[in-house]
N, C-alpha and C. Protein backbone atom coordinates (compact mmCIF):
# COMPACT_ATOMS: atom_id res chain seq x y z
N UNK A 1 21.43 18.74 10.72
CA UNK A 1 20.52 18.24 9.70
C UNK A 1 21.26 17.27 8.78
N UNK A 2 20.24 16.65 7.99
CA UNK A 2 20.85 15.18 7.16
C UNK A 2 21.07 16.27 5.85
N UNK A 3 22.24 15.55 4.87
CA UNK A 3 23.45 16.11 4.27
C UNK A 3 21.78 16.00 2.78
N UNK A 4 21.44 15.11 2.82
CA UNK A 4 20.24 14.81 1.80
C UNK A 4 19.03 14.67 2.32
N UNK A 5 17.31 14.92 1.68
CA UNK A 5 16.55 14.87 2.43
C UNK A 5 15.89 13.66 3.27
N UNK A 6 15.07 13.60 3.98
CA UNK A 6 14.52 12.19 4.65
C UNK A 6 13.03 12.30 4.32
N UNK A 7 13.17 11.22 3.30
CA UNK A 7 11.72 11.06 2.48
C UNK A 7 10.43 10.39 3.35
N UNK A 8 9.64 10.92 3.93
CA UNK A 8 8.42 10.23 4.49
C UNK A 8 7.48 9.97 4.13
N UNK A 9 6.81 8.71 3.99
CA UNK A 9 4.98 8.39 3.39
C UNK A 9 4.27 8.15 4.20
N UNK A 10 3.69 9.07 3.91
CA UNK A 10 2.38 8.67 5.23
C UNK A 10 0.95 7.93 4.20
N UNK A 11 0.47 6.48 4.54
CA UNK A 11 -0.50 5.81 3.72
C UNK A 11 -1.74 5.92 4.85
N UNK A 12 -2.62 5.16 4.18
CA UNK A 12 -3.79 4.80 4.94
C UNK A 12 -5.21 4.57 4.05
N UNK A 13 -6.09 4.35 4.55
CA UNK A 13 -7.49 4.21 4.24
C UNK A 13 -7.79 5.44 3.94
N UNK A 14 -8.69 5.55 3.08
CA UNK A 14 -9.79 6.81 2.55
C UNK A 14 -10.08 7.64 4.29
N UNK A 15 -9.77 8.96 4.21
CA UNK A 15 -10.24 9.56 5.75
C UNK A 15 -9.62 8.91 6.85
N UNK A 16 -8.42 8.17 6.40
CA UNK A 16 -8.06 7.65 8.21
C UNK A 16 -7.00 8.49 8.72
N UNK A 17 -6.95 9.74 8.52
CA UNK A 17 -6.39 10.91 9.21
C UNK A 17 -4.98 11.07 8.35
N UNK A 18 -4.49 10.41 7.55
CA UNK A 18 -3.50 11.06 6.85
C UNK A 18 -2.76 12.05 7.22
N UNK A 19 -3.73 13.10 6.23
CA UNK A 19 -3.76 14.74 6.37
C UNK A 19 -2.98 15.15 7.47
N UNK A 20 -3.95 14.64 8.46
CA UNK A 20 -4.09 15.17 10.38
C UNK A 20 -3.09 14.84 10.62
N UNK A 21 -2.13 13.73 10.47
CA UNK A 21 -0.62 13.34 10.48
C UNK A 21 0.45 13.82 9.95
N UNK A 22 -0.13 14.67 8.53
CA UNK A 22 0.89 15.34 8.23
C UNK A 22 1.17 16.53 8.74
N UNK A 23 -0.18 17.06 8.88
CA UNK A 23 0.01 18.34 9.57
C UNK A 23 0.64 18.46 11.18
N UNK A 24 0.47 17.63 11.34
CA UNK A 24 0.90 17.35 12.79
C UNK A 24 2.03 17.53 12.71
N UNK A 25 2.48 16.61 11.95
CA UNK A 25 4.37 16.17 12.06
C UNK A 25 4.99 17.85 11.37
N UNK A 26 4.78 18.47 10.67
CA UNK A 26 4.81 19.68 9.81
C UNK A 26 5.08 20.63 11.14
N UNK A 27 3.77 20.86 11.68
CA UNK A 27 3.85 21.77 12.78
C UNK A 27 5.26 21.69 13.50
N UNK A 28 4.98 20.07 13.72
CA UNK A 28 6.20 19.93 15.65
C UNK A 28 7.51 19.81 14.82
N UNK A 29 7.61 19.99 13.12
CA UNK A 29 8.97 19.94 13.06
C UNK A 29 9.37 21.44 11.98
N UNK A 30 8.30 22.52 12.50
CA UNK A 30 8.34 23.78 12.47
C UNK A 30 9.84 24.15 11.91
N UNK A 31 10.78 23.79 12.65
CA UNK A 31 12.11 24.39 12.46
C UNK A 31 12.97 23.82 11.33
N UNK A 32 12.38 23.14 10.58
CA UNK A 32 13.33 22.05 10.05
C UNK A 32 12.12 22.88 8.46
N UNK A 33 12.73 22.48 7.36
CA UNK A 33 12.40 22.88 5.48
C UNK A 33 11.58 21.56 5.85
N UNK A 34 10.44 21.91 5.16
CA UNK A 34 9.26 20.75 5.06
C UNK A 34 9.11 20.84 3.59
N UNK A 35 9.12 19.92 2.60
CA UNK A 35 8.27 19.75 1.68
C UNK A 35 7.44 19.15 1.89
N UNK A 36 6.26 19.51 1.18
CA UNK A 36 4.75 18.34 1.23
C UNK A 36 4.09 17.96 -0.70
N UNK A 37 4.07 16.99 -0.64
CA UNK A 37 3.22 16.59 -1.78
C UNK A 37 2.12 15.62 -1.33
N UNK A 38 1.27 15.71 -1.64
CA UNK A 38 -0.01 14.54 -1.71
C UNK A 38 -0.15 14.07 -3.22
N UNK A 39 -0.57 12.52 -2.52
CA UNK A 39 -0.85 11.99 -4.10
C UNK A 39 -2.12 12.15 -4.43
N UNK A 40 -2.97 12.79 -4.04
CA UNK A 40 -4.55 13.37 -4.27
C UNK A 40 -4.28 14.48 -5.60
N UNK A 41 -3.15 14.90 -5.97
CA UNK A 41 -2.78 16.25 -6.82
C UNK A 41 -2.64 15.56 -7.78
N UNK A 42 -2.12 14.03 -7.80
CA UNK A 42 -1.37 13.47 -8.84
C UNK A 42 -2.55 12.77 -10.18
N UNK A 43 -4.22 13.01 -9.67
CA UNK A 43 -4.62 12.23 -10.40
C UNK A 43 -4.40 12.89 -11.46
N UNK A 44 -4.90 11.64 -12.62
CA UNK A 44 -4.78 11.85 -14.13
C UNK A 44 -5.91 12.71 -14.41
N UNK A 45 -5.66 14.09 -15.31
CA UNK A 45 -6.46 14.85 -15.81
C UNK A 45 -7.54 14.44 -17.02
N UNK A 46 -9.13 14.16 -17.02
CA UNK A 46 -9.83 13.43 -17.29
C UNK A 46 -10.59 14.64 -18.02
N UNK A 47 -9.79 15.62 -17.79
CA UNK A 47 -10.91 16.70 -18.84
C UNK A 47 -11.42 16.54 -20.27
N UNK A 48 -10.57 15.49 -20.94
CA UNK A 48 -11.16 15.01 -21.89
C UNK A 48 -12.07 13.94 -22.19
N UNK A 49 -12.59 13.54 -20.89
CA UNK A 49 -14.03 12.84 -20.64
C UNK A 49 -15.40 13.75 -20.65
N UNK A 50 -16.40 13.14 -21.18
CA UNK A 50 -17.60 13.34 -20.31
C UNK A 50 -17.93 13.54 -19.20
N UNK A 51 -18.16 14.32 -18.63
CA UNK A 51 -18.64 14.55 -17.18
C UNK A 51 -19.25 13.02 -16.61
N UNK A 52 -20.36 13.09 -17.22
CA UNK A 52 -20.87 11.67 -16.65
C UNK A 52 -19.84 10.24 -16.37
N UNK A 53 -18.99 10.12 -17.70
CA UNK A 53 -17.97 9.11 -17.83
C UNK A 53 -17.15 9.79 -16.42
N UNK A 54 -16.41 11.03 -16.31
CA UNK A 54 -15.58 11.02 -15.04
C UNK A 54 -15.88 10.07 -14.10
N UNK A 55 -17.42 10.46 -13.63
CA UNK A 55 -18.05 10.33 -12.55
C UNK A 55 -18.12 8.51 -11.98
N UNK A 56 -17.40 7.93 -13.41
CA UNK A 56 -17.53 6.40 -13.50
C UNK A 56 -15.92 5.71 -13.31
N UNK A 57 -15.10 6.32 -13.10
CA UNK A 57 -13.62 6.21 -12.69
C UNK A 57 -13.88 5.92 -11.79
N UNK A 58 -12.83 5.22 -11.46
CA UNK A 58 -12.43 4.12 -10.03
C UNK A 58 -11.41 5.35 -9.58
N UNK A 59 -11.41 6.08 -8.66
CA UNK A 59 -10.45 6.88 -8.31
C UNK A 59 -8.89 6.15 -7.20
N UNK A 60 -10.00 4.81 -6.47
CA UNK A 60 -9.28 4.79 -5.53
C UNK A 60 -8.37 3.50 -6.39
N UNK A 61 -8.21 3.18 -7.43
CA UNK A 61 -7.05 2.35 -8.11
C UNK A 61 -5.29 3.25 -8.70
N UNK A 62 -5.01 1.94 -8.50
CA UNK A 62 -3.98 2.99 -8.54
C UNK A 62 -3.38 3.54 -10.43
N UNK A 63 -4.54 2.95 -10.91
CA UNK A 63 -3.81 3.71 -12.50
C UNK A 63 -5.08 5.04 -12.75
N UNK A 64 -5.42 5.24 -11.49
CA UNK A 64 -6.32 6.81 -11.74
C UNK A 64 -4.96 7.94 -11.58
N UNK A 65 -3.95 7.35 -11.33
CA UNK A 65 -2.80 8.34 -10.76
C UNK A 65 -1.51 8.80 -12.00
N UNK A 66 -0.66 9.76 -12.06
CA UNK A 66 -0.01 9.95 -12.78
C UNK A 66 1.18 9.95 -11.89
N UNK A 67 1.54 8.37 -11.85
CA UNK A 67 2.86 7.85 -11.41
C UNK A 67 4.05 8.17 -12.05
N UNK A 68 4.08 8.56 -12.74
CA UNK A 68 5.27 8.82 -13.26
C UNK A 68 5.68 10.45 -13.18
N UNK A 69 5.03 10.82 -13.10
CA UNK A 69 5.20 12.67 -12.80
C UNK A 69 5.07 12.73 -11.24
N UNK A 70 4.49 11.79 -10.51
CA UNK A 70 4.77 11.58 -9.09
C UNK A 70 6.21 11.37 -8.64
N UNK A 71 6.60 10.54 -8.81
CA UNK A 71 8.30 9.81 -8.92
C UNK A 71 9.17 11.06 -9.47
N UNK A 72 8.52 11.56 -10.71
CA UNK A 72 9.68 12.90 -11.47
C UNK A 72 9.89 13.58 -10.34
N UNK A 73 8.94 14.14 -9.85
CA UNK A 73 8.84 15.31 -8.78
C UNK A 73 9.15 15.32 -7.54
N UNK A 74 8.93 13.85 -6.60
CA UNK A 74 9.95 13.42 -5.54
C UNK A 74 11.06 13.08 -5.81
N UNK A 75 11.39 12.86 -7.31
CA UNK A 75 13.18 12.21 -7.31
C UNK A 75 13.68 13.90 -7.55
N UNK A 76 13.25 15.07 -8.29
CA UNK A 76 13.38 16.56 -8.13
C UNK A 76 13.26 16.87 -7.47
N UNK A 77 12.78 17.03 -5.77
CA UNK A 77 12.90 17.55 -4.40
C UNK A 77 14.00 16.81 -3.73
N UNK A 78 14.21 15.80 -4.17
CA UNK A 78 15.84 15.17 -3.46
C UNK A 78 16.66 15.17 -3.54
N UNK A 79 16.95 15.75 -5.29
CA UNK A 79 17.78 16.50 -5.40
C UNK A 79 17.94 17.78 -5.81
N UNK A 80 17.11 18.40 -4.65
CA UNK A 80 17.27 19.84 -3.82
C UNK A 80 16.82 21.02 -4.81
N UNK A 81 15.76 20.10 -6.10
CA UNK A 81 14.92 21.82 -6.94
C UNK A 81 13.61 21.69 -6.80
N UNK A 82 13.37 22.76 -6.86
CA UNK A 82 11.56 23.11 -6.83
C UNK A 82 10.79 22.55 -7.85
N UNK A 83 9.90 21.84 -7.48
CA UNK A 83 9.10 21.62 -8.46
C UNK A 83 7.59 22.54 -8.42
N UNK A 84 6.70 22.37 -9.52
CA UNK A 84 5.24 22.76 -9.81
C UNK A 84 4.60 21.24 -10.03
N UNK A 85 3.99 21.50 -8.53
CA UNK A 85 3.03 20.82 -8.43
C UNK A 85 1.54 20.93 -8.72
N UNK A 86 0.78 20.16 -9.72
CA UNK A 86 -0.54 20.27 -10.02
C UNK A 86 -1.73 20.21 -9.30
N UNK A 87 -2.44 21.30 -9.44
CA UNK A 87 -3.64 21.91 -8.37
C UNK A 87 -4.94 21.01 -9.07
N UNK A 88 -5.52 19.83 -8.59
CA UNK A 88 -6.42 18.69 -9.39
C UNK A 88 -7.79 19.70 -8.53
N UNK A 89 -9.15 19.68 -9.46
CA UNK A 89 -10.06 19.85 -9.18
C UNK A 89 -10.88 19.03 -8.84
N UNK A 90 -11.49 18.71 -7.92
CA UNK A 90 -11.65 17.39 -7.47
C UNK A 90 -13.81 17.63 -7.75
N UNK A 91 -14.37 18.92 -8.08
CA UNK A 91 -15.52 18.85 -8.50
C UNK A 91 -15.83 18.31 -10.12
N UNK A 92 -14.74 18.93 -10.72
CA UNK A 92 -14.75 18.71 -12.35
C UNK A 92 -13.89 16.97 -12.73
N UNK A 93 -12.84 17.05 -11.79
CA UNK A 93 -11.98 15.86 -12.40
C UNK A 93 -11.25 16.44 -13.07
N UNK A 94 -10.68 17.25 -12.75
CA UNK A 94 -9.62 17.51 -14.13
C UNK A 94 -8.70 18.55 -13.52
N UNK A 95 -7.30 18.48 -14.16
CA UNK A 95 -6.19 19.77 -13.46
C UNK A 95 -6.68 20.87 -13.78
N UNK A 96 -6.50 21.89 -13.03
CA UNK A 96 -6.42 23.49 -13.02
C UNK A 96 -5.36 23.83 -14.33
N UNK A 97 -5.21 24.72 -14.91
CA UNK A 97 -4.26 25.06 -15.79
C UNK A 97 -3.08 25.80 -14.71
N UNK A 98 -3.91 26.33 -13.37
CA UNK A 98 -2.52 27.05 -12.52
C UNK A 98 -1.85 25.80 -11.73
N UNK A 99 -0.29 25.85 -11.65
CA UNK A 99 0.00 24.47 -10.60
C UNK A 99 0.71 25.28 -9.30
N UNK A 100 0.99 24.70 -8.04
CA UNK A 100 1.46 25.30 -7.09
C UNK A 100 2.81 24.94 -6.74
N UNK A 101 4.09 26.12 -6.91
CA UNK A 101 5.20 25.68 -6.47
C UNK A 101 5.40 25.31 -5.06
N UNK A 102 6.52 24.08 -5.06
CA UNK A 102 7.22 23.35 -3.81
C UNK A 102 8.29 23.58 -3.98
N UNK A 103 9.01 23.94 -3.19
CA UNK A 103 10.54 24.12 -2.37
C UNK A 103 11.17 22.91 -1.79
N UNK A 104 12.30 22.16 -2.40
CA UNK A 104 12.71 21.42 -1.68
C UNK A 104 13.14 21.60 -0.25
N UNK A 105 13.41 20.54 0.63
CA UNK A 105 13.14 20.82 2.19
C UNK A 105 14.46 20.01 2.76
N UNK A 106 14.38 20.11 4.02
CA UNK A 106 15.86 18.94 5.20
C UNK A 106 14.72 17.58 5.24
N UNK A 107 13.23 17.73 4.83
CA UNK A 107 12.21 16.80 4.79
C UNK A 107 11.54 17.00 3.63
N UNK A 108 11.04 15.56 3.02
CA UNK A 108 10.13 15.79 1.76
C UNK A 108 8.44 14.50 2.30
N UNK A 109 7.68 15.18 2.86
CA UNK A 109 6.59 14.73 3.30
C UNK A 109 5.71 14.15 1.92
N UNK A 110 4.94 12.89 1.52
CA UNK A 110 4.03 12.46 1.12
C UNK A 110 3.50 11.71 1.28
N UNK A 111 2.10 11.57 0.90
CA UNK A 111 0.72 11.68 1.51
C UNK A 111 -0.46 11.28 0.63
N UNK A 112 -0.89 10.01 0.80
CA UNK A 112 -1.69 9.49 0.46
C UNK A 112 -2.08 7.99 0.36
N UNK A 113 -3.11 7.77 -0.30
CA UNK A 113 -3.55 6.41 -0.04
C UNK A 113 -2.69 4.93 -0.12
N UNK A 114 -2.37 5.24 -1.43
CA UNK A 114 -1.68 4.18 -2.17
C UNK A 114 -0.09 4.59 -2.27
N UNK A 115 0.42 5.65 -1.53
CA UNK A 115 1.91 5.65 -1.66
C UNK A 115 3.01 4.40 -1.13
N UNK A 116 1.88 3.46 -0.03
CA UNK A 116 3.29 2.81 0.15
C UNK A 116 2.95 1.54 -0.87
N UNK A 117 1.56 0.96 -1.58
CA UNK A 117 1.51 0.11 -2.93
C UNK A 117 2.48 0.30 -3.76
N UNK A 118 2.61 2.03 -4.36
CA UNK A 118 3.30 2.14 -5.30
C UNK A 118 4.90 1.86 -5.33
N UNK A 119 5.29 0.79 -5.78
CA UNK A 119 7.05 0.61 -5.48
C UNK A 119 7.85 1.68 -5.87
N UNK A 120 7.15 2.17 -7.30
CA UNK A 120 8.23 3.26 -7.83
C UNK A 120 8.33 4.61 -6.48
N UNK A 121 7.19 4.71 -6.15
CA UNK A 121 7.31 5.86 -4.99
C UNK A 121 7.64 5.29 -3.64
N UNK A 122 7.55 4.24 -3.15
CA UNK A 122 8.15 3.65 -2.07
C UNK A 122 9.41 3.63 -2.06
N UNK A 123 9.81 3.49 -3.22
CA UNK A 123 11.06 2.69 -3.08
C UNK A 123 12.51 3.99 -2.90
N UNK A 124 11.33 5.48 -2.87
CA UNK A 124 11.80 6.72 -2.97
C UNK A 124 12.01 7.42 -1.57
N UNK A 125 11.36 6.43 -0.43
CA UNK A 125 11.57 6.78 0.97
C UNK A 125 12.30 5.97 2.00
N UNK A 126 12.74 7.00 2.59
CA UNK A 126 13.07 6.57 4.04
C UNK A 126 12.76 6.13 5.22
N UNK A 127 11.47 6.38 5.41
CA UNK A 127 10.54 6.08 6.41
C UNK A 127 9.13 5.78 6.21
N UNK A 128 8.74 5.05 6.08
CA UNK A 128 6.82 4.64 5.38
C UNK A 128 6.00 4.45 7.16
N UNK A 129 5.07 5.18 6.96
CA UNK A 129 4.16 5.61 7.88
C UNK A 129 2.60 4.65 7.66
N UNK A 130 1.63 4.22 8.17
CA UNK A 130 0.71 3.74 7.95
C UNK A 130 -0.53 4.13 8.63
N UNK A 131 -1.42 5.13 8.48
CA UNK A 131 -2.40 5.33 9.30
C UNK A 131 -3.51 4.63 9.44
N UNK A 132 -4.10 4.27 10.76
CA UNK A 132 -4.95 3.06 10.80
C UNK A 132 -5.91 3.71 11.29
N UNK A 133 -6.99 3.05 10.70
CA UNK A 133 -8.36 3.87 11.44
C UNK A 133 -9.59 3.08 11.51
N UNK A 134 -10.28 2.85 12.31
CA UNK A 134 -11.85 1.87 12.40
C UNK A 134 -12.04 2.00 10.83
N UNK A 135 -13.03 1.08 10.37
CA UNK A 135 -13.70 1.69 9.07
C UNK A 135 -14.99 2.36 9.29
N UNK A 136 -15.51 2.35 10.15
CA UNK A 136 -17.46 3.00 10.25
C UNK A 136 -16.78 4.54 10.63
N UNK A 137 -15.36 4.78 10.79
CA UNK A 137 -14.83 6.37 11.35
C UNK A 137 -14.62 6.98 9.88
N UNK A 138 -14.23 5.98 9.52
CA UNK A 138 -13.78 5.98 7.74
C UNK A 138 -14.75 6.62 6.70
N UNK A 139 -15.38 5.80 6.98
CA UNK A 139 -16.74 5.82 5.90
C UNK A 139 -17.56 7.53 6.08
N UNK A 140 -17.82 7.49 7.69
CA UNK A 140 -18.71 8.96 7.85
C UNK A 140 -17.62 10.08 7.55
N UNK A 141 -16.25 9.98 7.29
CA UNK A 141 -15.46 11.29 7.66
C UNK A 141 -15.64 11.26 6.00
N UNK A 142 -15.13 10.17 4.90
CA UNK A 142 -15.56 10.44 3.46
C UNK A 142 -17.01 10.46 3.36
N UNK A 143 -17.97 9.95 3.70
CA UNK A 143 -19.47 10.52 3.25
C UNK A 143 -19.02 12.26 3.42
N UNK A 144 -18.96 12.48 4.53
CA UNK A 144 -19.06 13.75 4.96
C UNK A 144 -17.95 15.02 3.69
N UNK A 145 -17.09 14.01 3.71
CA UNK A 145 -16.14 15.26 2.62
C UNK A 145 -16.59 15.41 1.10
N UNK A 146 -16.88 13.92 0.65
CA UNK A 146 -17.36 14.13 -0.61
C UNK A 146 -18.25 14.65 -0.85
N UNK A 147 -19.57 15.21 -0.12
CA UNK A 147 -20.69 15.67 -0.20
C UNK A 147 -20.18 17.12 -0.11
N UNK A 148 -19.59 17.78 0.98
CA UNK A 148 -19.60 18.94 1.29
C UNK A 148 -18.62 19.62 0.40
N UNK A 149 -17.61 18.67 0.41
CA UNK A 149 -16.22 19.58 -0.47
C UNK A 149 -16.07 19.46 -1.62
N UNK A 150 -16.26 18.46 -2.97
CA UNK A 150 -16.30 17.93 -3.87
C UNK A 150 -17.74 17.42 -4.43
N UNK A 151 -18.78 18.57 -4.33
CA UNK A 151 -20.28 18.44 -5.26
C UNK A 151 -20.47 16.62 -5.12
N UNK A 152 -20.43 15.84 -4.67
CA UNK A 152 -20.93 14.69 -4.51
C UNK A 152 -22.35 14.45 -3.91
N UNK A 153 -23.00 13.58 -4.32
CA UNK A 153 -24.59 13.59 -3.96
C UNK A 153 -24.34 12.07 -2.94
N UNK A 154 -24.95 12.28 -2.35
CA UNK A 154 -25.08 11.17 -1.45
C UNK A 154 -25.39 9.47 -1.73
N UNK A 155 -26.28 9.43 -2.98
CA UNK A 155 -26.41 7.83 -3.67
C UNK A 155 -25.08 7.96 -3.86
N UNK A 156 -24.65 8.56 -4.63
CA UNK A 156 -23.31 8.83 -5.46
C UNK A 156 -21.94 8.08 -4.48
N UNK A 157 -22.08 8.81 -3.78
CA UNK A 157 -20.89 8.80 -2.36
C UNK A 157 -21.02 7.06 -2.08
N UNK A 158 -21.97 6.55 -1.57
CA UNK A 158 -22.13 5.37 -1.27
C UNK A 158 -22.70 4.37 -2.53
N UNK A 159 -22.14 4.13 -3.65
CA UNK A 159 -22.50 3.52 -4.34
C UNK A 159 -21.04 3.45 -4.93
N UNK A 160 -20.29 4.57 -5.21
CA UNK A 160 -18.61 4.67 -4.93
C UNK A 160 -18.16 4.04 -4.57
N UNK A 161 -18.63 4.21 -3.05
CA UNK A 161 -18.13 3.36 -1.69
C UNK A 161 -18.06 1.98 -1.60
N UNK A 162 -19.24 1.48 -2.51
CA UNK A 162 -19.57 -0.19 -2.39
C UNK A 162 -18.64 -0.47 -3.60
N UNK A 163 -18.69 -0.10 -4.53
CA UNK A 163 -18.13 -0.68 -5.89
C UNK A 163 -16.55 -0.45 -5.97
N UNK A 164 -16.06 0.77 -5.70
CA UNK A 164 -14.42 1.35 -5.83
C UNK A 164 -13.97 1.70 -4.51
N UNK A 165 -14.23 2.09 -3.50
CA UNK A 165 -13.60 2.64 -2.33
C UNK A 165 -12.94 1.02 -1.37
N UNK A 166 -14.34 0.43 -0.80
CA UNK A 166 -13.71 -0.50 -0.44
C UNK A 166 -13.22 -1.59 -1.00
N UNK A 167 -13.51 -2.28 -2.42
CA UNK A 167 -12.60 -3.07 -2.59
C UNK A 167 -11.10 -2.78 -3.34
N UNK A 168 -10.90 -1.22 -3.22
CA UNK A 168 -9.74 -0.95 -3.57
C UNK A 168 -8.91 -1.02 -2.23
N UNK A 169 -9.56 -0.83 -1.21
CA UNK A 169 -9.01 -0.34 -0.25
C UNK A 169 -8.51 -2.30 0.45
N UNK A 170 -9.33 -3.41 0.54
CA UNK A 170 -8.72 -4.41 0.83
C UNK A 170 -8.03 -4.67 -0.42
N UNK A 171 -7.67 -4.54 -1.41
CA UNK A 171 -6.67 -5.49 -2.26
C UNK A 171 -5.55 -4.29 -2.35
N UNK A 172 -6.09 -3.08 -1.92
CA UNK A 172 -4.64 -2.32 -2.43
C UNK A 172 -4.16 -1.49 -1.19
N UNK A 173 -4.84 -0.92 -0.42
CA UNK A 173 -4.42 0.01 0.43
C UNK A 173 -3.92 -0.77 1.95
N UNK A 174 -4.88 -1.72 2.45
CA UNK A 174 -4.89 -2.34 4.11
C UNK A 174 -3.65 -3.62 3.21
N UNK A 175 -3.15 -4.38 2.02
CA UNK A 175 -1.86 -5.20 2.36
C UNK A 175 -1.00 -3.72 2.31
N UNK A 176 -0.88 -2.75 1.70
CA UNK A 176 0.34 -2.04 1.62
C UNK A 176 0.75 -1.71 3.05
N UNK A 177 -0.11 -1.68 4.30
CA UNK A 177 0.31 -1.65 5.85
C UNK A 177 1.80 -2.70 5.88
N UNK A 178 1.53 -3.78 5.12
CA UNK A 178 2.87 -4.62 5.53
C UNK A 178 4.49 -4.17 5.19
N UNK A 179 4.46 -2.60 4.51
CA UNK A 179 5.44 -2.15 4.09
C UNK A 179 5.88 -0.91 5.05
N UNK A 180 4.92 -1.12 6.10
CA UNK A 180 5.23 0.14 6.89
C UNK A 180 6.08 0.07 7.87
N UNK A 181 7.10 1.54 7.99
CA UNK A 181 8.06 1.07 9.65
C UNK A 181 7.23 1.22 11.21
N UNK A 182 6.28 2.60 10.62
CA UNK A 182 5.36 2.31 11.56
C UNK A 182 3.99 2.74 11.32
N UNK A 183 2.85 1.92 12.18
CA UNK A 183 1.63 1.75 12.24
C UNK A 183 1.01 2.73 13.28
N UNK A 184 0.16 3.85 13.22
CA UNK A 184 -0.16 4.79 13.73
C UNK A 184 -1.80 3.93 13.77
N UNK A 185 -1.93 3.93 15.24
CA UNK A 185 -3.67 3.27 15.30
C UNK A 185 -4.39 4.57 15.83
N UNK A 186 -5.77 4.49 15.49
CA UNK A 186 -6.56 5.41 15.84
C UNK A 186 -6.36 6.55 15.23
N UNK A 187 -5.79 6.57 14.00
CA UNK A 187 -6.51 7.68 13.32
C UNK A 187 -5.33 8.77 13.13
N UNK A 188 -5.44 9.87 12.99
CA UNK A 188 -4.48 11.38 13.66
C UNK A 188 -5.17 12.20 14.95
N UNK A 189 -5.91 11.19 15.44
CA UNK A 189 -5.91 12.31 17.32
C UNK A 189 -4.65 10.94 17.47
N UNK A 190 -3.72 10.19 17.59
CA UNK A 190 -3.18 9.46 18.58
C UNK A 190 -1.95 10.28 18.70
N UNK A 191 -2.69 11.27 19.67
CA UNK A 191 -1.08 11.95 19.77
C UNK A 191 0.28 11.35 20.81
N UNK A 192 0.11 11.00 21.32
CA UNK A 192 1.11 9.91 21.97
C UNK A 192 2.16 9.39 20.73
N UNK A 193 1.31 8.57 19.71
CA UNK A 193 1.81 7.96 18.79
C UNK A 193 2.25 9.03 17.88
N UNK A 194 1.76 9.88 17.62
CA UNK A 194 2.46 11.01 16.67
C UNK A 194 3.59 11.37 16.99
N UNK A 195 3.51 11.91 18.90
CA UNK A 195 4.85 12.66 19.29
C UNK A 195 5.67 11.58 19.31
N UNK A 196 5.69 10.30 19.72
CA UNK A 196 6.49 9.09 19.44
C UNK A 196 7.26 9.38 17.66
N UNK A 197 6.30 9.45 16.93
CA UNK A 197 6.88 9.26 15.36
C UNK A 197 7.57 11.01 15.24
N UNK A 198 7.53 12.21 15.87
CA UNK A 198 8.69 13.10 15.47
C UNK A 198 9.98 12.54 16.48
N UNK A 199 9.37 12.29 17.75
CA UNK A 199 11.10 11.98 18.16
C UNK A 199 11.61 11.22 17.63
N UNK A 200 11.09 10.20 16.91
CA UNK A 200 11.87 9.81 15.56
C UNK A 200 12.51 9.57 14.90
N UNK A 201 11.80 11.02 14.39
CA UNK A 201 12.61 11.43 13.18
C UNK A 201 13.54 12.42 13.63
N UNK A 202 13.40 13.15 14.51
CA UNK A 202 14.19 14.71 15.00
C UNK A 202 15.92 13.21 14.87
N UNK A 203 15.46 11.98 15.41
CA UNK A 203 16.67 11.39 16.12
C UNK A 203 17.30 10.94 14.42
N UNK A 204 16.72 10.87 13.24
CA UNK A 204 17.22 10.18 12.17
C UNK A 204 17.89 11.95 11.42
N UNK A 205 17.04 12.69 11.90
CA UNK A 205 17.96 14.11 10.90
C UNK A 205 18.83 14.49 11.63
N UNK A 206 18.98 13.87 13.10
CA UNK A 206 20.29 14.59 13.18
C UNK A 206 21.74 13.34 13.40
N UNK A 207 21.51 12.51 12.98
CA UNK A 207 22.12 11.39 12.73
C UNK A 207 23.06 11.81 11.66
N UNK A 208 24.62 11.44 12.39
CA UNK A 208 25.34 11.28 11.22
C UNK A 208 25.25 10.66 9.99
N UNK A 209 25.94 11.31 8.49
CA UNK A 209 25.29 10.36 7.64
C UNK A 209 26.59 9.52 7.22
N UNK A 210 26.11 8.49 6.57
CA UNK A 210 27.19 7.81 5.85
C UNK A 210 28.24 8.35 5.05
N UNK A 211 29.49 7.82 5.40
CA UNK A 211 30.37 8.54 4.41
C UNK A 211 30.26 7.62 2.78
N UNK A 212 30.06 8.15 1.87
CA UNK A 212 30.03 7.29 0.12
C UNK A 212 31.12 6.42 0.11
């Protein structure tokens, strides 16, 4: 194993399998300390809004996020302490008062939209990942989550969608692809391309490291 951890971002579009990539890579590298953070935990706590006002946030920009307690907490898993990570309620908009501890890992996995935009958190990895996915695959897998998992009403969902989802997603999420080492097409079924991206990595953790 590497002497320090090997930081991974996995980016992508709203629903273009992320998740399904992380979990993937998690599973097949079973044997190895996984940390995981998502930047979905990191939004800014809005409990001191109006409900209605929440509901009017641009979620998918990137100053809905608390970048800077993002960065605290991956530059604290790298060097090898646990952090408490914040449990975001994604019906209310606002943090939980309970947060969930992370264990630093031989890997520190994160996960989300705008991680490879953000420089301060890019600039915190080793390997940047890019998940690519149709957009009409896109669109029905978020209709489908925001409704079912997160109290979203359906005008709601697609009126989101037209105003904040996609034009966050061409000015901020589809250029950050140009920062990636690699481009995962079709989603998280491309398992070909998945098992391609652990042999990998299995080949970068067990790589000698530099002597200082």
């Amino acid at each position: 194993m590497t002497s320090s951890p090997l930081v991974i971002g996995i980016a992508g579009g709203t629903a273009s399998g992320k998740t399904t990539v992380a979990r993937k890579v998690r599973e097949a590298l079973a044997d190895c300390r996984v940390a995981f953070i998502d930047q979905d935990s990191y939004y800014r706590d809005l409990k001191d809004l109006p409900i209605a006002d929440r509901r009017e946030v641009n979620f998918d920009h990137p100053d809905a996020f608390d970048i800077e307690l993002l960065v605290r907490h991956l530059r604290e898993l790298k060097a090898g302490r646990p952090i408490q990570k914040p449990v975001y309620d994604f019906v209310t908009s606002s943090r939980q008062p309970r947060t969930m501890g992370v264990d630093p890992g031989d890997i520190i996995l994160i996960e989300g939209i705008l991680v490879l935009h953000m420089k301060e958190v890019r600039d915190e990895m080793d390997v940047k990942i890019y998940v690519d996915a149709d957009d009409d695959l896109r669109i029905l897998r978020r209709l489908t989550r925001d409704i079912k998992d997160r109290g979203r009403d359906f005008d709601h969902v697609v009126s989101q969608y037209l105003r904040h989802v996609r034009p966050m997603h061409m000015g901020f999420v589809e250029p950050s692809k140009h920062f990636a080492d690699i481009i995962i097409p079709h989603g998280g079924n491309n398992e070909i391309a998945i098992s391609m991206l652990v042999g990998a990595l299995r080949g970068k953790l067990s790589a000698p490291q530099p002597r200082e």
